[in-house]
Protein backbone atom coordinates (compact mmCIF):
# COMPACT_ATOMS: atom_id res chain seq x y z
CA UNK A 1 -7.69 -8.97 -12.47
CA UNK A 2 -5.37 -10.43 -9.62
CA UNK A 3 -2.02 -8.94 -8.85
CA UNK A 4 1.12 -10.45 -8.24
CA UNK A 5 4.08 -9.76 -6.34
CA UNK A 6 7.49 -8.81 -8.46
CA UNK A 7 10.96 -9.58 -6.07
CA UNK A 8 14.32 -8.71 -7.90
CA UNK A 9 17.19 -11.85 -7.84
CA UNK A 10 18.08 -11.01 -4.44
CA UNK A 11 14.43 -10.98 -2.59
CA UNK A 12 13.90 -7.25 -3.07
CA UNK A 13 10.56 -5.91 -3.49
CA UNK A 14 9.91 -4.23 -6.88
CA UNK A 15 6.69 -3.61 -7.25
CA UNK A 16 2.88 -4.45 -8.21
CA UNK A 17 1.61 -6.13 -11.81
CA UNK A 18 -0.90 -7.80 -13.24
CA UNK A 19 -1.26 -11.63 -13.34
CA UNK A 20 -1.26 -11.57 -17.69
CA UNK A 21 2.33 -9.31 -17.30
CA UNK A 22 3.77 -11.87 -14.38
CA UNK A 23 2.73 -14.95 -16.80
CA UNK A 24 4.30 -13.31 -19.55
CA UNK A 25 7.54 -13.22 -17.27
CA UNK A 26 7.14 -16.16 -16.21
CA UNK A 27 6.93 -17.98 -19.98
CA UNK A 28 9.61 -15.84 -21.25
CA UNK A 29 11.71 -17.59 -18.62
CA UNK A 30 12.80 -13.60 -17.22
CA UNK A 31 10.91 -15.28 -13.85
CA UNK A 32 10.34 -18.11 -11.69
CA UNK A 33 7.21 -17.91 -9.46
CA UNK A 34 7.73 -18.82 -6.05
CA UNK A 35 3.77 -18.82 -4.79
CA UNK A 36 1.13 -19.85 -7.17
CA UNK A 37 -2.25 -18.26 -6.39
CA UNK A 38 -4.22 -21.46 -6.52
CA UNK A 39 -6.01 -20.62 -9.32
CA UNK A 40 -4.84 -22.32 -13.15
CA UNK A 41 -4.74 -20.34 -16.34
CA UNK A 42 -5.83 -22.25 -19.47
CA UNK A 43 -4.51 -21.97 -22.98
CA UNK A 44 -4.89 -24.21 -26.00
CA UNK A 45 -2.44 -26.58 -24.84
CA UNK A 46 -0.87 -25.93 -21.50
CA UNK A 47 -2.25 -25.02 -18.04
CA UNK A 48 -0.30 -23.09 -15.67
CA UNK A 49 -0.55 -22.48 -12.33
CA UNK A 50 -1.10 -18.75 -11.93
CA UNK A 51 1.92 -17.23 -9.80
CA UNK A 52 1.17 -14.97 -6.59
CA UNK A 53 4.79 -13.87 -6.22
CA UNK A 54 7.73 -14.04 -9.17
CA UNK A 55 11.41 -13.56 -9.09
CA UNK A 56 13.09 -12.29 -11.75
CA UNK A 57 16.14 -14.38 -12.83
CA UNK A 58 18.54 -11.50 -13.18
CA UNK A 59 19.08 -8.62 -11.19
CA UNK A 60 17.63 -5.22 -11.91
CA UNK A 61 19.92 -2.22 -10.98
CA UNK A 62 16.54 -0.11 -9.42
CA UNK A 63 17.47 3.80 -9.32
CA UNK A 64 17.62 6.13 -6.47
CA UNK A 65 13.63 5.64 -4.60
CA UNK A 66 12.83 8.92 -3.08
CA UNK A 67 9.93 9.30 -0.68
CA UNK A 68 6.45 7.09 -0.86
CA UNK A 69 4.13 9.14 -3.03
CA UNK A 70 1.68 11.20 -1.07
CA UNK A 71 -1.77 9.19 -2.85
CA UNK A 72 -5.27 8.79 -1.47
CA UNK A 73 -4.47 5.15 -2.17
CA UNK A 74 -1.20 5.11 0.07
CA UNK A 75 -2.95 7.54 2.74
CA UNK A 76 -5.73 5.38 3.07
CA UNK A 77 -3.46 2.38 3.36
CA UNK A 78 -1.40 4.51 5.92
CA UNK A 79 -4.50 5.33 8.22
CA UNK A 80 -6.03 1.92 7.61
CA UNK A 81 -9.27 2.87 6.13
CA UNK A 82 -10.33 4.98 9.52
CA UNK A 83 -11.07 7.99 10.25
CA UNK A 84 -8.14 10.03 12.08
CA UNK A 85 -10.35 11.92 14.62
CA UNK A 86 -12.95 9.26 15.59
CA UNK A 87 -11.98 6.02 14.42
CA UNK A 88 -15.10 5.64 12.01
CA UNK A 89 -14.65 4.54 8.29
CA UNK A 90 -12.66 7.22 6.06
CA UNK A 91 -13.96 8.42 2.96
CA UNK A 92 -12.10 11.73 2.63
CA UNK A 93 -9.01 13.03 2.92
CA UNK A 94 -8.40 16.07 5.38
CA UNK A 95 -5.70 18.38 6.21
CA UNK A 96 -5.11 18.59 9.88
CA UNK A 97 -3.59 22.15 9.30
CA UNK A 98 -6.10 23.57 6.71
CA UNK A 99 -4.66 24.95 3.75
CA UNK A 100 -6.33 28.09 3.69
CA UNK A 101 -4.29 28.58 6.54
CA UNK A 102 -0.73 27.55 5.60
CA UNK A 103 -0.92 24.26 5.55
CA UNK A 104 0.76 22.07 3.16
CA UNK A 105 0.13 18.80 1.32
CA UNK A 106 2.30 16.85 2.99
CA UNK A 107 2.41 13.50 4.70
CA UNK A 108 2.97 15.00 8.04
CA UNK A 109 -0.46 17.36 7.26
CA UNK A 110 -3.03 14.30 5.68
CA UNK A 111 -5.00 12.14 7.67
CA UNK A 112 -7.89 10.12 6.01
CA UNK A 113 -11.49 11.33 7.77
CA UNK A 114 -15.06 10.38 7.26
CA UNK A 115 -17.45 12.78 5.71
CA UNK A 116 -18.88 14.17 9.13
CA UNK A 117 -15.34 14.99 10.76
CA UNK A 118 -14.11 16.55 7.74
CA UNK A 119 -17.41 18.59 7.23
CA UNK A 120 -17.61 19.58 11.11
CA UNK A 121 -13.53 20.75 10.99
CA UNK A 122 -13.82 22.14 7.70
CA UNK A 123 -11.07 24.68 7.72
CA UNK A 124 -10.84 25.36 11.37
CA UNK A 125 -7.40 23.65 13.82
CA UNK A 126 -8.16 20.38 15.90
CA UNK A 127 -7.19 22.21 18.81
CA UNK A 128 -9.82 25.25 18.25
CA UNK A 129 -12.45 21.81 18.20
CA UNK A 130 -10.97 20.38 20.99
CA UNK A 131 -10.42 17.43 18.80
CA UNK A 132 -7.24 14.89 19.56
CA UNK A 133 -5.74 12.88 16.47
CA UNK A 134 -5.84 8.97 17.00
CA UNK A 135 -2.17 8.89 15.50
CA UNK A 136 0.21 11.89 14.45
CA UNK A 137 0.61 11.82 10.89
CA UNK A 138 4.14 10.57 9.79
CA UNK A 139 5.57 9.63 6.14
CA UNK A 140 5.68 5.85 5.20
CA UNK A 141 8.94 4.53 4.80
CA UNK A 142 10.61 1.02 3.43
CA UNK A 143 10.44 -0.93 0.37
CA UNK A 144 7.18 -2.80 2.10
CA UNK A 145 5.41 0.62 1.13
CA UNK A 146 6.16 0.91 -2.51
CA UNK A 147 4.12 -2.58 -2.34
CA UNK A 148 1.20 -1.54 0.41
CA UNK A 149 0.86 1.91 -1.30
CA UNK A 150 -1.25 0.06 -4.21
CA UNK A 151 -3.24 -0.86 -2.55
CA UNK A 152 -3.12 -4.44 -3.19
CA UNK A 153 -2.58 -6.85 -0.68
CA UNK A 154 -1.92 -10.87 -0.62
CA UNK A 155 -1.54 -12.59 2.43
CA UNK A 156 1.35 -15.13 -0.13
CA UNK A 157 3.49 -11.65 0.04
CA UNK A 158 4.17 -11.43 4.09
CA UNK A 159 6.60 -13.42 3.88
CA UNK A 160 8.72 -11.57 1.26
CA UNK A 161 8.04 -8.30 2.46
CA UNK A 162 8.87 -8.64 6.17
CA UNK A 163 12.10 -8.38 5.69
CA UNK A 164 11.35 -4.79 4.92
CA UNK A 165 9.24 -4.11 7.74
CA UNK A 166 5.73 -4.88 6.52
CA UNK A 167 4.80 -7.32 9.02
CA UNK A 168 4.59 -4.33 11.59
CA UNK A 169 3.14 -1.92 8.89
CA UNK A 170 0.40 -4.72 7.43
CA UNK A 171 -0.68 -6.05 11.28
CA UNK A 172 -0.94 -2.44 12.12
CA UNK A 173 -3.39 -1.85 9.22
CA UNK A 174 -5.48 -4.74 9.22
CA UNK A 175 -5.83 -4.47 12.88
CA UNK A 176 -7.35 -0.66 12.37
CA UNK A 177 -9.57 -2.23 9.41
CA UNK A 178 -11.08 -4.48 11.48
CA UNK A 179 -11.33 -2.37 14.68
């Protein structure tokens, strides 16, 4: 089922649903949609134009955010879908410090890898490989990444979410997918 897009009143980002909870927004009048997807929804005596992105007519106080969830979802959205150490399509996660040896799950110690690099480094250091990483590993930060974390992406939400710097993060991941 398609996703769509939630902004608060004032343009913020809040977060991912499905198209059936948007629409129910939407005809309870709590939202207006801004992009329809193209495609129509059908009942007994209306159609609708299904909605893309929705605002919500009132603001929503949203409570303190912490970090970005460390996820294989969000990861994998961080390192575009490549593999840290050679650039080839990522299938597993890998610690760049192992954790038998002290290393922790953090976003500064994850990098996606494909099966091969992560079976040849198993639990040894890059450096005792000789191996370089194509990118340091770093947290995620901004609004834009409570939205690319899912996963889900619509080229209708660019627009809305550069504000919050997604235009760098999202060029910077579709241009690793399709290196």
């Amino acid at each position: 089922m398609p996703h769509v897009l939630v902004l608060n009143a004032s343009y913020e980002p809040l977060g991912v649903v499905p198209l059936r909870r948007a629409l129910v927004l939407v005809l309870n009048e709590k939202a207006v949609s801004l992009e329809d997807s193209g495609a129509l929804m059908h009942s007994a005596t209306r159609v609708i134009p299904a909605p893309s992105v929705v605002r919500l007519k009132r603001f929503v106080r949203v409570p303190f955010r912490g970090s970005v969830p460390l996820t294989r979802r969000a990861l994998f959205a961080r390192d575009g879908g490549r593999c840290a150490y050679c650039g080839g399509v990522a299938t597993s996660v890998d610690h760049v410090i192992p954790r038998s040896r002290g290393g922790m799950h953090a976003w500064e110690n994850v990098v996606a890898a494909c099966r091969r690099c992560n079976h040849v480094k198993a639990d040894r250091h890059v450096a005792e490989l000789g191996w370089r990483l194509r990118h340091q590993p770093a947290p995620p930060s901004g609004l834009a990444w409570r939205i690319i974390g899912t996963g889900h992406r619509d080229p209708r939400w660019l627009p809305y979410l550069m504000p919050y710097g997604a235009d760098d993060d999202l060029a910077r991941i579709d241009g690793r997918a399709t290196a």
